[in-house]
Protein backbone atom coordinates (compact mmCIF):
# COMPACT_ATOMS: atom_id res chain seq x y z
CA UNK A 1 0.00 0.00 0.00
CA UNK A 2 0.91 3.64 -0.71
CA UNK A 3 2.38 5.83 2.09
CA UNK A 4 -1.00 8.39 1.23
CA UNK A 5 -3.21 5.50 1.12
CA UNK A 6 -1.97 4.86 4.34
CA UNK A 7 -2.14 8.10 5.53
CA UNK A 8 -5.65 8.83 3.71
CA UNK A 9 -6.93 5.65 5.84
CA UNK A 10 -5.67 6.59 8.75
CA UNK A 11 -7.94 10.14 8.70
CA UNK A 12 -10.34 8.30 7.57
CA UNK A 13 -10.22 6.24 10.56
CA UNK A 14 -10.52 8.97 13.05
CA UNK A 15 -12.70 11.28 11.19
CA UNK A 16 -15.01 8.26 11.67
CA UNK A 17 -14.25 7.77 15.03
CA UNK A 18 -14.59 11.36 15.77
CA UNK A 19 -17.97 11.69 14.05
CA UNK A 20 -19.26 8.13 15.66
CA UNK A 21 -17.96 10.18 19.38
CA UNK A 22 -20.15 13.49 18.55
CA UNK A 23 -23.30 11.56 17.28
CA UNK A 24 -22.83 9.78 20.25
CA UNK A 25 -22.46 12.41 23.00
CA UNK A 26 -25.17 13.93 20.99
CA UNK A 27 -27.75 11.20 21.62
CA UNK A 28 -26.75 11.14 25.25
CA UNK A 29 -27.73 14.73 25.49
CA UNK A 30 -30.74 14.54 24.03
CA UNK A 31 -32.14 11.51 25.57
CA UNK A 32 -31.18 13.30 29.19
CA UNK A 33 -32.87 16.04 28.19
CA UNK A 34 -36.14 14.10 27.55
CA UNK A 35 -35.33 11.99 30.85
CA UNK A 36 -35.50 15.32 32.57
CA UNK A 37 -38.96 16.49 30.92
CA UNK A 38 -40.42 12.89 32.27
CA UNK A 39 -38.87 13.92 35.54
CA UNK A 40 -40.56 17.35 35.78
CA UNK A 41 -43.93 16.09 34.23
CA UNK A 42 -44.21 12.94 37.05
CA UNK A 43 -43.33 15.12 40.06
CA UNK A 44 -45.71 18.31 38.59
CA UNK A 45 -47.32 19.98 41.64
CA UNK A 46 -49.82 22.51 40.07
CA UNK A 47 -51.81 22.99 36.22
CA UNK A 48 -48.51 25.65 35.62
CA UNK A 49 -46.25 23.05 36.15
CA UNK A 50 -47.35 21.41 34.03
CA UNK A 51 -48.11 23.26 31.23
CA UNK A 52 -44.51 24.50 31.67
CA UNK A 53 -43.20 21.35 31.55
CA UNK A 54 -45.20 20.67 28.34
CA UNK A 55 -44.12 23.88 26.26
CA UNK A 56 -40.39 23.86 27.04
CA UNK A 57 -40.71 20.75 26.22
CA UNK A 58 -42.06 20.71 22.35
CA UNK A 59 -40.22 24.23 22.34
CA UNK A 60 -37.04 22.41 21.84
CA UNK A 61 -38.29 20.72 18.96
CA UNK A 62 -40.73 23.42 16.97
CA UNK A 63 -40.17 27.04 17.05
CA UNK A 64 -43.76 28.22 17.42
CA UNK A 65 -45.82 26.52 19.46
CA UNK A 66 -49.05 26.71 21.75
CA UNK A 67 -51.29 24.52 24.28
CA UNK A 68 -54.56 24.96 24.38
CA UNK A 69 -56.99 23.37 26.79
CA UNK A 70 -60.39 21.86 26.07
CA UNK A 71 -63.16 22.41 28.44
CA UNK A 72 -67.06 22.29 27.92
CA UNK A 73 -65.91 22.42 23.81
CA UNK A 74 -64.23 25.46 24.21
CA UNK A 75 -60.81 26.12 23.95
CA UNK A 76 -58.77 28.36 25.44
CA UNK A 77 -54.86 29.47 25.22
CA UNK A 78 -52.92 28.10 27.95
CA UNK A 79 -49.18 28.76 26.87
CA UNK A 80 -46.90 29.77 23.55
CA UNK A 81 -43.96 30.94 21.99
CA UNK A 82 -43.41 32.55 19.29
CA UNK A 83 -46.99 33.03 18.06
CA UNK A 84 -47.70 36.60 19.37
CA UNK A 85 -51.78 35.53 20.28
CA UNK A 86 -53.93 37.37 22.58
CA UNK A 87 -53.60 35.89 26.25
CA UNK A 88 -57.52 35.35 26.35
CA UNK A 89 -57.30 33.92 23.42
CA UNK A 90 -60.93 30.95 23.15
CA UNK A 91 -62.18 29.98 20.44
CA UNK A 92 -64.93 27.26 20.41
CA UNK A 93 -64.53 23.74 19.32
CA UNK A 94 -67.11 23.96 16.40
CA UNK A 95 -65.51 27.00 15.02
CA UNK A 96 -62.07 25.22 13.86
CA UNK A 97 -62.65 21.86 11.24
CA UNK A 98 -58.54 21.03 12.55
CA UNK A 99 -58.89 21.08 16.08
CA UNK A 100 -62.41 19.35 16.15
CA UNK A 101 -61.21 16.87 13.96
CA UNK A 102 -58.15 15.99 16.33
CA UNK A 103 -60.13 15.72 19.44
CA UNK A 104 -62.71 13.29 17.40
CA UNK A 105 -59.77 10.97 15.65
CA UNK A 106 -57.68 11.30 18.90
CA UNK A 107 -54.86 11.36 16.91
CA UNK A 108 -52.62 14.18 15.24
CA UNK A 109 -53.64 15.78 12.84
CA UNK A 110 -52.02 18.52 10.11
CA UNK A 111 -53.75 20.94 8.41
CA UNK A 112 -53.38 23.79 6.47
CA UNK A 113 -53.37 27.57 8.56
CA UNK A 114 -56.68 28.36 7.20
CA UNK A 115 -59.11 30.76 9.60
CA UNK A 116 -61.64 27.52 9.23
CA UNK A 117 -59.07 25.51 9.89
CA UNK A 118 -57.40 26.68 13.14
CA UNK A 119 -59.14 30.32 13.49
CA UNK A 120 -57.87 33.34 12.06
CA UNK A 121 -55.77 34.03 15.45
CA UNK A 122 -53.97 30.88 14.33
CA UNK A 123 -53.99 31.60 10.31
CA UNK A 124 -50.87 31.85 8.37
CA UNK A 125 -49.70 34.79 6.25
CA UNK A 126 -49.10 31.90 3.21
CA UNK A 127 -51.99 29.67 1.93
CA UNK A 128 -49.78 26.81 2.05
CA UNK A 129 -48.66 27.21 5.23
CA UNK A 130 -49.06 24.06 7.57
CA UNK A 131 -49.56 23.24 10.97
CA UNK A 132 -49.85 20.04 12.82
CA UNK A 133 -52.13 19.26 16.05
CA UNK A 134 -51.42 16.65 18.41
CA UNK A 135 -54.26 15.81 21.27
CA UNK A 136 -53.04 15.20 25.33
CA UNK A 137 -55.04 12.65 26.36
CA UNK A 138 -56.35 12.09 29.79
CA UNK A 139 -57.74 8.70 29.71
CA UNK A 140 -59.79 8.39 26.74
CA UNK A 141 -60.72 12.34 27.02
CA UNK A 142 -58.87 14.58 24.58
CA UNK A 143 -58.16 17.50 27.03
CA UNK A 144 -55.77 19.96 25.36
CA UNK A 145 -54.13 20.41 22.00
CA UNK A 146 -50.40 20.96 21.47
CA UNK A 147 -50.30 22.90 18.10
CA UNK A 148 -47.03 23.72 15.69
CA UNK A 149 -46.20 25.22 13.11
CA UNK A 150 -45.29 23.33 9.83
CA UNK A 151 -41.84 24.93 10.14
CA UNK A 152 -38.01 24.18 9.07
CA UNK A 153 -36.09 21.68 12.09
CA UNK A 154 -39.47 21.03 13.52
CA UNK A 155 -39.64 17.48 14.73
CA UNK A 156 -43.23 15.63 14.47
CA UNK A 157 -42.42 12.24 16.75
CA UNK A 158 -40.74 14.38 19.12
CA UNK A 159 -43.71 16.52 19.94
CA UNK A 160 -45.72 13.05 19.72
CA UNK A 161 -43.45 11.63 22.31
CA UNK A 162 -43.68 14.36 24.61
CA UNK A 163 -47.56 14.85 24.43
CA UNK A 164 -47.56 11.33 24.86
CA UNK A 165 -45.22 12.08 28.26
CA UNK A 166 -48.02 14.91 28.84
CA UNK A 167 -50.48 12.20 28.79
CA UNK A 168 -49.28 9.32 30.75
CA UNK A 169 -48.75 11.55 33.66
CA UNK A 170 -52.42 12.64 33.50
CA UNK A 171 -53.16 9.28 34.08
CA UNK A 172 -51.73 8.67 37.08
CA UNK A 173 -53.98 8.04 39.87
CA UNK A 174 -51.36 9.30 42.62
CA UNK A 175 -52.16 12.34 40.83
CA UNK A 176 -56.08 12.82 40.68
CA UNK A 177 -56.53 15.49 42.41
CA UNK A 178 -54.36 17.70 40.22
CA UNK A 179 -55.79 15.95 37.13
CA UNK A 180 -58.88 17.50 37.82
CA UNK A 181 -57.60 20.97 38.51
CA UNK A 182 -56.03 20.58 34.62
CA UNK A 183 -58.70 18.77 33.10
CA UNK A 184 -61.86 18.46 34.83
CA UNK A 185 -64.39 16.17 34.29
CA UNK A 186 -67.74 17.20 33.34
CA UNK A 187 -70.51 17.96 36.40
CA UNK A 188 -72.41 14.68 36.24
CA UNK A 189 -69.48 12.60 36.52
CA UNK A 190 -67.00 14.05 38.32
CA UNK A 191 -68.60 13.35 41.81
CA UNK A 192 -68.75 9.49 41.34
CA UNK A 193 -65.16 9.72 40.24
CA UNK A 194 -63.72 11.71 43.14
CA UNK A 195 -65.49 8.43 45.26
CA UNK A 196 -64.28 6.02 43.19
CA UNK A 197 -60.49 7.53 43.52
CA UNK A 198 -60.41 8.35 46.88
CA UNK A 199 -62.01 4.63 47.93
CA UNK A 200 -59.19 3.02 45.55
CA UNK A 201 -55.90 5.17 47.00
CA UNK A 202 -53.99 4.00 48.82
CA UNK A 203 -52.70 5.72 52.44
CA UNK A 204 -49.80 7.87 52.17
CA UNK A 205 -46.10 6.52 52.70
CA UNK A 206 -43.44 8.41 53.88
CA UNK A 207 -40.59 9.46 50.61
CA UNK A 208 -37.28 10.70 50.17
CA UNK A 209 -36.88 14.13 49.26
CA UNK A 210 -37.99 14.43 45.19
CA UNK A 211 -37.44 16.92 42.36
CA UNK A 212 -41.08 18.73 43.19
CA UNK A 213 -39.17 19.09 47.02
CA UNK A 214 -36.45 20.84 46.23
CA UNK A 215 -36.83 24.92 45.34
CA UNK A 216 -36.02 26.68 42.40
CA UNK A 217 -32.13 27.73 43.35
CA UNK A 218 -31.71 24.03 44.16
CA UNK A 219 -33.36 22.85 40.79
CA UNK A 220 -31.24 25.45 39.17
CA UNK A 221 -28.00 23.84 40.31
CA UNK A 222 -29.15 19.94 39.78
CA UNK A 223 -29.52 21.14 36.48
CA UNK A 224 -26.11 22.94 35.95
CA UNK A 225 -24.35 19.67 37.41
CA UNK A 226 -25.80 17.63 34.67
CA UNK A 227 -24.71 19.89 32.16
CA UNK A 228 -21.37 20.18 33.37
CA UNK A 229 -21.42 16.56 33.40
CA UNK A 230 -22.35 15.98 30.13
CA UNK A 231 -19.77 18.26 28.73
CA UNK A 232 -17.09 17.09 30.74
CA UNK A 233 -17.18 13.41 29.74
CA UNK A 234 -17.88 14.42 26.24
CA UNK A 235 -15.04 16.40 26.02
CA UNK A 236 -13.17 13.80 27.65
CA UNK A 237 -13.99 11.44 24.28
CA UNK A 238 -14.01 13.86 21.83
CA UNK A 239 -10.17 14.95 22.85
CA UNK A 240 -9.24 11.28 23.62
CA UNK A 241 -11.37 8.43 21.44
CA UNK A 242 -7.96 6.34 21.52
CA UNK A 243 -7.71 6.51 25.50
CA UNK A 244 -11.22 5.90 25.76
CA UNK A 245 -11.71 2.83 23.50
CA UNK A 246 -8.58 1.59 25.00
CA UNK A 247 -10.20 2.10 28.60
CA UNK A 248 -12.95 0.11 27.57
CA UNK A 249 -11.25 -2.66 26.28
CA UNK A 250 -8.47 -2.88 29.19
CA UNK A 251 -11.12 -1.99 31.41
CA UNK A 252 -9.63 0.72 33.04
CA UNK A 253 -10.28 3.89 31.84
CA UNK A 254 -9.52 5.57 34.79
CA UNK A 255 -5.84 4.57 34.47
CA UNK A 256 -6.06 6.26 30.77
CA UNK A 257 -8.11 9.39 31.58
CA UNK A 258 -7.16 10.45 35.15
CA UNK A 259 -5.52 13.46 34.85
CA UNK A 260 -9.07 14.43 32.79
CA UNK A 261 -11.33 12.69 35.06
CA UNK A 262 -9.63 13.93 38.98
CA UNK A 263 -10.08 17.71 37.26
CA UNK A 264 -13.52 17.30 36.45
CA UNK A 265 -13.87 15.20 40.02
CA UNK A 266 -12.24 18.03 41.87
CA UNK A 267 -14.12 21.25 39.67
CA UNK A 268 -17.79 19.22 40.45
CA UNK A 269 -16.71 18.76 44.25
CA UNK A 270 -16.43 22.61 44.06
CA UNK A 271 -19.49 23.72 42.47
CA UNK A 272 -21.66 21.17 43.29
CA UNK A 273 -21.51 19.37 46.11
CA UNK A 274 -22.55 22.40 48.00
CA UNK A 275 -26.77 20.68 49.16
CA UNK A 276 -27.30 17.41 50.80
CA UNK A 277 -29.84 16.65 47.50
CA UNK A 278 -27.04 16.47 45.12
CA UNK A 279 -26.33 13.61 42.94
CA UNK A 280 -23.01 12.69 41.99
CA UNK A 281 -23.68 13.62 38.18
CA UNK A 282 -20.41 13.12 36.72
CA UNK A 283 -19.85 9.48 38.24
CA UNK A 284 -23.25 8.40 36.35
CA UNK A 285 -22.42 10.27 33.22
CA UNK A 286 -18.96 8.23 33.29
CA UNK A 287 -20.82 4.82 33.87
CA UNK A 288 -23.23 5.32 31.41
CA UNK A 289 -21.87 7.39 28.36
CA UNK A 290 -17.93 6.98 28.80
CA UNK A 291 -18.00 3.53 30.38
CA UNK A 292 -20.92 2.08 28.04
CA UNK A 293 -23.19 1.60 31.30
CA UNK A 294 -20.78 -0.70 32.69
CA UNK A 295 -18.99 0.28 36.25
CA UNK A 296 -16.33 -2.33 36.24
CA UNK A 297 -14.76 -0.60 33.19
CA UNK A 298 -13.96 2.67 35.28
CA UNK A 299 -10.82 0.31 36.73
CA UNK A 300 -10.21 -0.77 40.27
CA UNK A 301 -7.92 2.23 40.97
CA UNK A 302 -10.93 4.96 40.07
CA UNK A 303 -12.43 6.37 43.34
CA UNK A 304 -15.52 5.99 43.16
CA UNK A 305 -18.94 8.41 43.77
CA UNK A 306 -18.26 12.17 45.14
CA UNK A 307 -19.57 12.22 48.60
């Protein structure tokens, strides 16, 4: 073989390498975020919470975006970005073909931004413009409608997946009472199901201290160490993808990467480990992204969890 062809394999090599580290650091990132969202949806507290939790969410994948809520077929404007609608924006269910038609199919729909479509609050400048509409179910009840615009990077099984998230947390019986706040049922019913619920649940055990426990400073600084974490192991493979994969193999990537991984040990200790609630981030992000989910792989010598 040719000295360049050599050479020209060897970049290609770790080009490849490189590129297979990003995607993967990448993935990690995004799947943590969406682990997050599940976390704030499952511990929400009040209707804000979780409508909050629902448009950050489907804001990271759609620029303009709104929830509305269904009550007594009448909908009303809950949250939104980008959209510039009135706050007391309603509309009722008969007056918009799009929304009616999602609540009756129970499925997402797309349609074009027509004022008989999605109202003419909701219209689009272009005839062609597109939106899509994707029901939160409670039950078999559609009770709100996340709706996006048809726009460039929008992602359509994201915002799926995280109304579905919306959903399932609806659902939960722990959580009736604030179901109801969110989406009540309708007068005749509603009685019979607060007997039902509160007959069926069970009495209240004592918990360890959850995400809906801690306040917003604390919340605020859970949520920095994850993202230093993050960065710091992928940084760690995107500077070292030989160390690493030979860490892996041998099984000791601490013996590899420990001038990398004491500095990001010693930085979290620092910044972090500052509230009895903190998690030792940075050890799970090395188990699970650097270490392939495996522990043993760390090496004897590596130190263990911060404490």
């Amino acid at each position: 073989m040719h000295a360049l062809d050599q050479a020209w394999e060897t970049i290609r090599r770790e080009f490849d390498a490189s590129c297979a580290q990003t995607a993967r650091a990448a993935r990690y990132q995004l799947t943590n975020e969406l682990n997050q969202l599940l976390r704030r949806f499952r511990h929400y507290r009040n209707e804000s919470e979780w409508i909050s939790a629902l448009l950050d969410g489907a804001s990271r994948f759609a620029q303009q975006v709104a929830i509305f809520s269904l009550q007594n077929e009448v909908f009303r404007l809950r949250a939104q970005s980008k959209l510039d609608l009135p706050q007391n924006l309603e509309f009722p269910l008969s007056s918009a073909a799009a929304f009616a038609s999602a609540v009756a199919t129970r499925d997402p729909v797309v349609a074009l931004r027509t004022a008989s479509e999605v109202t003419q609050e909701l219209a689009g400048t272009d005839a062609n413009e597109r939106a899509h509409l994707i029901p939160v179910m409670n039950g078999a009840r559609a009770v709100a409608i996340l709706f996006a615009a048809d726009q460039e990077y929008m992602d359509l099984n994201a915002l799926e997946l995280i109304a579905g998230l919306a959903s399932a947390v609806l659902e939960r019986q722990s959580n009736a009472v604030l179901h109801a706040r969110i989406a009540p049922l309708p007068a005749k019913t509603e009685s019979a199901t607060a007997v039902r619920t509160e007959a069926a649940a069970p009495a209240a055990k004592p918990a360890l201290a959850t995400w809906a426990d801690l306040g917003e400073e604390q919340r605020a600084l859970h949520i920095r160490a994850q993202r230093f974490s993050r960065v710091a192991v992928a940084e760690m493979q995107l500077a070292k993808p030989e160390a690493c994969r030979a860490g892996r193999e041998q099984n000791n990537l601490y013996l590899f990467l420990q001038t990398e991984i004491d500095k990001a040990r010693e930085s979290y200790r620092k910044q972090f480990l500052t509230i009895p609630s903190m998690v030792d981030y940075l050890h799970l992000e090395l188990v699970n992204t650097a270490a392939g989910g495996d522990e043993m792989k760390l090496g004897a010598e590596y130190p263990g969890q911060l404490v």
